[in-house]
Protein backbone atom coordinates (compact mmCIF):
# COMPACT_ATOMS: atom_id res chain seq x y z
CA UNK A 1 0.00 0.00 0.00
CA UNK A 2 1.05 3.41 -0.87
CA UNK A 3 1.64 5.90 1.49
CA UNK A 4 0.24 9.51 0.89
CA UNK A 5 2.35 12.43 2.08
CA UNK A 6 1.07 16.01 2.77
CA UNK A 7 2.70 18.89 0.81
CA UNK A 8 2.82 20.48 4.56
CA UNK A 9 5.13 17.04 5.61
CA UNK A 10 6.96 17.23 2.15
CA UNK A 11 7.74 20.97 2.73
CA UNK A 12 9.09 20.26 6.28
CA UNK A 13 11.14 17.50 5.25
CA UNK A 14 12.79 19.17 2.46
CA UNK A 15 13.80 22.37 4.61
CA UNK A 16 15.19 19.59 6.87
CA UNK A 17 17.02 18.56 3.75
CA UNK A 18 18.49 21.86 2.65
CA UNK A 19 19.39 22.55 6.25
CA UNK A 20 21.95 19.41 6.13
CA UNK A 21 21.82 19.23 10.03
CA UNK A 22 20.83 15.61 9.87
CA UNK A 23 22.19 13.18 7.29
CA UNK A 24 19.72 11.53 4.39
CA UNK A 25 20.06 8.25 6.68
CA UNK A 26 18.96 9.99 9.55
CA UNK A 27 15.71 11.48 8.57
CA UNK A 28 14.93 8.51 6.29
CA UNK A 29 14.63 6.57 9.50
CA UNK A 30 13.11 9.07 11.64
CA UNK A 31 10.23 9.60 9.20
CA UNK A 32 10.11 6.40 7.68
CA UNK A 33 10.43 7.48 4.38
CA UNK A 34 12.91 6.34 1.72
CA UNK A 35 16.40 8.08 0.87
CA UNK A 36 15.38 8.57 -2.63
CA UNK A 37 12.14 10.09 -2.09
CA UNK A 38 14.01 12.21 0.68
CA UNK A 39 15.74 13.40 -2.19
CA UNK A 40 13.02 14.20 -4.68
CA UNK A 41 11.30 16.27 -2.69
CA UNK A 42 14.24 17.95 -1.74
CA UNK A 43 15.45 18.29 -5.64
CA UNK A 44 11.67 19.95 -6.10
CA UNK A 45 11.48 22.13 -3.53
CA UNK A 46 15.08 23.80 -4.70
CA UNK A 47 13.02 23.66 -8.38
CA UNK A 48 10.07 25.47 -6.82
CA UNK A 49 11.57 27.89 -4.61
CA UNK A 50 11.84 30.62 -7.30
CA UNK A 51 8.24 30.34 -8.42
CA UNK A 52 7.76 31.73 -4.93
CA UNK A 53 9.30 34.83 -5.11
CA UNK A 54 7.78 35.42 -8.73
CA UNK A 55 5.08 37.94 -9.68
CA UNK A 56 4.95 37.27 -12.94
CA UNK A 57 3.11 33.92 -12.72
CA UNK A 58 0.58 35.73 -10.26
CA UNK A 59 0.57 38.78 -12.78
CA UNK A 60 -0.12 35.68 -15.82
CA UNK A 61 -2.71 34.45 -13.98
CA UNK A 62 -4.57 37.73 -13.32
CA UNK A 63 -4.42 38.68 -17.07
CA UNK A 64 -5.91 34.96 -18.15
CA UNK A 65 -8.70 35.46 -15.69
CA UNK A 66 -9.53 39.07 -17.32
CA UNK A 67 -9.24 37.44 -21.07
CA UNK A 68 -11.72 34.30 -19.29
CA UNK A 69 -14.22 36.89 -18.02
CA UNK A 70 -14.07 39.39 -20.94
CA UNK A 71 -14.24 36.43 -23.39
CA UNK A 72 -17.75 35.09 -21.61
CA UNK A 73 -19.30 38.57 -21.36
CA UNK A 74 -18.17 38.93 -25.24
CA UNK A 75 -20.01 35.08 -25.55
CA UNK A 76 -23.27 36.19 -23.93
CA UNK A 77 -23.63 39.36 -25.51
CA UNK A 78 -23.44 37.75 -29.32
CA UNK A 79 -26.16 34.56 -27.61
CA UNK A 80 -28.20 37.90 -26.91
CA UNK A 81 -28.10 39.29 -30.37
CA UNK A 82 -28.22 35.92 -32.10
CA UNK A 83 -31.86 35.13 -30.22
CA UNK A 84 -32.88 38.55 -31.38
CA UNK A 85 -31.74 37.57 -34.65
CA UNK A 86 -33.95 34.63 -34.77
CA UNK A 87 -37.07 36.30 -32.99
CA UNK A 88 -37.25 38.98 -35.74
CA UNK A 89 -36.46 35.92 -38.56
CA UNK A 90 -39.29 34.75 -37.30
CA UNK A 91 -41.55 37.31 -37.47
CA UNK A 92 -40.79 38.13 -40.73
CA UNK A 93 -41.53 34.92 -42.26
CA UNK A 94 -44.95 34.91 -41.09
């Protein structure tokens, strides 16, 4: 059975990790987790820890969120037109 870890527990681990107080053998027995898993997480969180201090992903994700919302008001103003569009089809035909 797999074990599921906690990005809280990952994160703690990891600063453990970078902090090279305790050796890989060390913590690998204390936690009960594997050496090489030890050092994935710590490999990721050294991948990640840039990310962190970036505003340009925040910044990214603030403009796709305007695009999203000005994209669906552009959507449900052309579904209002086209029903109009079909209404007055309509009555002309008769």
């Amino acid at each position: 059975m797999r074990k599921n870890y906690t990005g809280k527990f990952k994160a703690k681990i990891a600063i453990q990790m970078i902090r090279e107080q305790d050796t890989v053998a060390e913590l690998s027995s204390k936690y009960e987790v594997h050496r090489s898993l030890l050092t994935r997480w710590k490999k990721e969180a050294l991948e990640g820890l840039p990310g962190v201090f970036s505003t340009a992903k925040k910044k990214t994700e603030n403009d796709n969120q305007k695009l999203i919302d000005e994209l669906y008001k552009q959507i449900g103003q052309l579904k209002v037109e086209n029903d109009w569009l079909k209404k007055k089809g309509d009555t002309i035909n008769l």
